[in-house]
Protein backbone atom coordinates (compact mmCIF):
# COMPACT_ATOMS: atom_id res chain seq x y z
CA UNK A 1 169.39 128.13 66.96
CA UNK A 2 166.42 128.86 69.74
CA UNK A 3 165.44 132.31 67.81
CA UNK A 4 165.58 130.52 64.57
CA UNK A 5 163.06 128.04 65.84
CA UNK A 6 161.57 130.31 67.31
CA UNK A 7 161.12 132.63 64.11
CA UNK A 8 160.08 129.77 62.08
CA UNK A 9 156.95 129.18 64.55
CA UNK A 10 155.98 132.38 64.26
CA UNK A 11 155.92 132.52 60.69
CA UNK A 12 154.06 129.11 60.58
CA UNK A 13 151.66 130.71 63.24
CA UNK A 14 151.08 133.61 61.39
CA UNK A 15 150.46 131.48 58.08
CA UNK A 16 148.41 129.11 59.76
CA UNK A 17 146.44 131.94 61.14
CA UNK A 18 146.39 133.50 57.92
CA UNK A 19 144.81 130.22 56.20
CA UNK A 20 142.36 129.36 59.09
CA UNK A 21 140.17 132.45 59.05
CA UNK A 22 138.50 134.87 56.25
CA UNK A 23 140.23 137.62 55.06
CA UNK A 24 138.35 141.06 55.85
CA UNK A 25 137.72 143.55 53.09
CA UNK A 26 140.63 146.28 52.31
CA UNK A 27 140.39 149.69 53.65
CA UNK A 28 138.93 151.47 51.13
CA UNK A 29 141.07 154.07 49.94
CA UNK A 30 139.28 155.46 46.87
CA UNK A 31 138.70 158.61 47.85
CA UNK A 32 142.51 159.23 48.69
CA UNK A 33 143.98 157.87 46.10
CA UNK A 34 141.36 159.35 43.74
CA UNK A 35 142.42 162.86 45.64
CA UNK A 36 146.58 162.33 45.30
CA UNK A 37 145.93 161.48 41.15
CA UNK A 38 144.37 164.74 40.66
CA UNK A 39 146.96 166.87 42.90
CA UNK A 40 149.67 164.82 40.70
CA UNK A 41 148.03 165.67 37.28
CA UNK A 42 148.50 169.43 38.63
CA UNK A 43 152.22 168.68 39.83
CA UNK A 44 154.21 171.42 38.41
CA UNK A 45 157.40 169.21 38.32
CA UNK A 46 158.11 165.57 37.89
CA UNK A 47 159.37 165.78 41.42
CA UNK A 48 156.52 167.23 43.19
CA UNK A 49 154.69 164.08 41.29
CA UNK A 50 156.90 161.85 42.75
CA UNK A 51 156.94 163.00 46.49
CA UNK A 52 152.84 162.55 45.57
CA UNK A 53 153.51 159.16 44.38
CA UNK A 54 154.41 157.43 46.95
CA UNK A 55 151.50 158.47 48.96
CA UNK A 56 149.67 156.37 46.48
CA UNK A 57 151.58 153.51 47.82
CA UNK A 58 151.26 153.73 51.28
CA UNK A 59 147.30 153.46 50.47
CA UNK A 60 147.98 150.62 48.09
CA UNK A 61 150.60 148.21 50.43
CA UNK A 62 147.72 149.06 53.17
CA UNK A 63 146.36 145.39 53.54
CA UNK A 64 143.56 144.09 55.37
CA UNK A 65 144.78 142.72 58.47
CA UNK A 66 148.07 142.27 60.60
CA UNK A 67 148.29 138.70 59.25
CA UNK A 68 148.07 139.96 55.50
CA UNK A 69 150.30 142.71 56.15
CA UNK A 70 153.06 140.65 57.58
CA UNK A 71 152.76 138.59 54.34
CA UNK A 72 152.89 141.34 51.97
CA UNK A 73 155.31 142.96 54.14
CA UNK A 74 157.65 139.76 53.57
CA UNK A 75 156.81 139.20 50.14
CA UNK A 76 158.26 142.71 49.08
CA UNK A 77 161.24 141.86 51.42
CA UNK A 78 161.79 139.05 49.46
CA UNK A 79 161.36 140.39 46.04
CA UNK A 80 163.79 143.43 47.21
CA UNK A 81 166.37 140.67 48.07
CA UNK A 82 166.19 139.14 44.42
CA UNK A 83 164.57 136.22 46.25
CA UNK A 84 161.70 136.19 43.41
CA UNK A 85 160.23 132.54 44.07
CA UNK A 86 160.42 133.15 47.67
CA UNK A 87 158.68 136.25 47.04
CA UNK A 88 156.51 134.61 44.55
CA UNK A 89 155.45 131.68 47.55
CA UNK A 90 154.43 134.71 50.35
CA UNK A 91 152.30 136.65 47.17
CA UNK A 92 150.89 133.49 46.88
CA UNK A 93 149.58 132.75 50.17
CA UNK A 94 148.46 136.64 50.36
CA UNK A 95 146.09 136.25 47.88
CA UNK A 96 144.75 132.50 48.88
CA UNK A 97 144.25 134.43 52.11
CA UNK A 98 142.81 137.78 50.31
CA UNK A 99 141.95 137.23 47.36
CA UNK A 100 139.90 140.69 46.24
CA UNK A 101 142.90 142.76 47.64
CA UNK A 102 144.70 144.45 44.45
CA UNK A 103 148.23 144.75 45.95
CA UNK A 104 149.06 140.98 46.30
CA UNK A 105 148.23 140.34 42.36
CA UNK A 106 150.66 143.86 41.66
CA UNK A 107 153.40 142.52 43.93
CA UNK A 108 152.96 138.93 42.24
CA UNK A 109 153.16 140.08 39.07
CA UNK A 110 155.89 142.45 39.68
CA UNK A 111 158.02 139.45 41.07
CA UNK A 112 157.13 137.55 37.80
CA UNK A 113 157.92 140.86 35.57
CA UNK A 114 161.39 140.26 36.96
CA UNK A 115 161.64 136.73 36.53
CA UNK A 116 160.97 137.76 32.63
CA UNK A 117 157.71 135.43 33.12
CA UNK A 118 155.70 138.01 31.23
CA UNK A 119 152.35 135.96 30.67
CA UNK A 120 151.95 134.57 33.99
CA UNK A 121 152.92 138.76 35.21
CA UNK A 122 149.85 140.05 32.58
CA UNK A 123 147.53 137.46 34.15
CA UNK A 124 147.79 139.38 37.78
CA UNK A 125 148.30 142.85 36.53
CA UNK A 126 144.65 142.66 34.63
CA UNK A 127 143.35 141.22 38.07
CA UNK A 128 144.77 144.21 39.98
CA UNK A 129 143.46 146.52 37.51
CA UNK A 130 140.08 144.94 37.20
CA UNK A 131 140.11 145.32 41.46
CA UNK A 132 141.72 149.14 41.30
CA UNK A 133 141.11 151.15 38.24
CA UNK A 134 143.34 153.40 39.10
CA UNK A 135 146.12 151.52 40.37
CA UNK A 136 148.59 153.22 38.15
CA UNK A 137 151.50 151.12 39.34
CA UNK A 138 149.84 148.22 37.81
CA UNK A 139 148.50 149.97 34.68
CA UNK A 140 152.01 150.95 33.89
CA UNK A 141 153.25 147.43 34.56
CA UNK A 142 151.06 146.18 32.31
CA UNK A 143 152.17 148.36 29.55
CA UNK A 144 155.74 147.44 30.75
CA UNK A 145 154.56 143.75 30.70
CA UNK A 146 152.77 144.08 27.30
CA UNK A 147 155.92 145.47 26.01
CA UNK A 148 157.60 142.46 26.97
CA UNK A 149 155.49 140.02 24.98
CA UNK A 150 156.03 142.14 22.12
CA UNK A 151 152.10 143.20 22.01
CA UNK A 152 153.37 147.03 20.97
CA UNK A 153 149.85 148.76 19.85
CA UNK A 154 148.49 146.81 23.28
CA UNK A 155 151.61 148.53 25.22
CA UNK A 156 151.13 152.04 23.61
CA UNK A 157 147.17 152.12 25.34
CA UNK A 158 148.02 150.72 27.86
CA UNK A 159 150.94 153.35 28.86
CA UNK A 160 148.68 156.01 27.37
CA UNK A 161 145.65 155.17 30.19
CA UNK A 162 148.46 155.10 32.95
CA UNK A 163 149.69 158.21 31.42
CA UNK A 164 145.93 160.20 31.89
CA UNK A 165 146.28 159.56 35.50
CA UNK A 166 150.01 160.48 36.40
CA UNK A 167 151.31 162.42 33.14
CA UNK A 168 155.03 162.58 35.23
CA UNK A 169 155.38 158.80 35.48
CA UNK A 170 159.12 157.65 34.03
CA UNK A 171 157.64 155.31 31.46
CA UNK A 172 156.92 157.79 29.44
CA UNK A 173 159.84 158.36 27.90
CA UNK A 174 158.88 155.38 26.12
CA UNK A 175 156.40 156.84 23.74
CA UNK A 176 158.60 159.98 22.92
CA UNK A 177 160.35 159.95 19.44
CA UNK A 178 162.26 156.66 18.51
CA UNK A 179 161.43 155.32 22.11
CA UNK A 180 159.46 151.67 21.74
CA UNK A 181 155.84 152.98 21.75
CA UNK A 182 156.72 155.61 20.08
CA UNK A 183 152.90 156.77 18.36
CA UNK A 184 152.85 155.44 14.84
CA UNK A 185 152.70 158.44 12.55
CA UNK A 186 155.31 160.57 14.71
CA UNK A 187 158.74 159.78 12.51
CA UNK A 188 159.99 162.59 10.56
C-alpha cells in the first residue's frame, strides 16, 4: 500500500511539474535522421533497413525533458498494454506540456489508429508531419489511417511519399498487384 502511495505521488509530482513550467524545444535531430533515410534508401536488404529503422526511433521517442520523457515513456507503456485511453490521457498531457514536439501527436494518433478512431488519428498524424517532414512512421500511418476512412487515391500518395524515404517499409505490399492501393492502371 506505502509504494502505491508512494508511486501515485510521484506520478502526480511529475505531472504537476510537467504542467507548471514551459516545455523546452526538442533536440534537434534533423541531421541524423536526415543521415539514417539516405543509408536506408541504399539498404541492400529489407533487413539492413530495418536494423536502420529503429535508429530513426530512438531520435524520434527522444523528448525534451525528463518530465516529457517519463510521459511519453508511459504513454507507449500504456498503449503496449492495450490500455489505449490510458495511453490516450498521458499523450494528452505530453503535448499540453510540449506541444511542437512531433512524437506525442504520432503516439496519440497511433493509440487512436487502434481504437479504429481514424479521424481523430488523421488530425495528429498531419500535425506530426507538418512538425517532422520526414517522420516516416507518421507518413505511413497516415496512409494506413487514410486507408481506414476509405480515402484510397489520398492513401496511395500518401504511402507513395513514405515510400521515397524508406522504399523497404512493410506497407508496401499494399500497393503491389491486387493489394488495396494497388496503382490504378496496373490490372492485367
Amino acid at each position: 500500500m506505502k509504494r502505491t502511495v508512494t508511486a501515485l505521488a510521484l506520478m502526480f509530482a511529475t505531472t504537476v511539474a510537467a504542467s507548471s513550467e514551459e516545455c523546452p524545444p526538442a533536440p534537434d535531430h534533423t541531421a541524423g535522421v536526415d543521415r539514417i533515410i539516405d543509408e536506408i534508401r541504399k539498404a541492400e536488404n529489407e533487413l539492413a533497413a530495418r536494423e536502420l529503422s529503429q535508429q530513426l526511433w530512438e531520435f524520434w521517442t527522444d523528448a525534451p525533458d525528463e518530465s516529457a520523457q517519463a510521459v511519453l515513456d508511459r504513454g507507449m507503456t500504456r498503449r503496449n498494454a492495450w490500455d489505449l485511453l490510458g495511453a490516450i490521457e498521458d499523450f494528452d498531457k505530453l503535448i499540453a506540456y510540449c506541444p511542437s514536439y512531433a512524437e506525442g501527436y504520432n503516439q496519440r494518433a497511433f493509440a487512436n489508429y487502434l481504437r479504429q478512431n481514424f479521424q481523430a488519428a488523421l488530425v495528429d498524424l498531419d500535425r506530426a508531419i507538418e512538425l517532422s517532414p520526414n517522420h516516416v512512421a507518421a507518413i505511413s500511418g497516415r496512409a494506413l489511417t487514410l486507408l481506414g476512412l476509405q480515402r484510397i487515391d489520398e492513401a496511395r500518395d500518401a504511402l507513395s511519399s513514405a515510400l521515397e524515404l524508406n522504399p523497404w517499409l512493410s506497407e508496401r505490399h499494399l500497393m503491389a498487384p491486387g493489394g488495396p492501393l494497388e496503382p490504378p492502371g496496373q490490372d492485367i
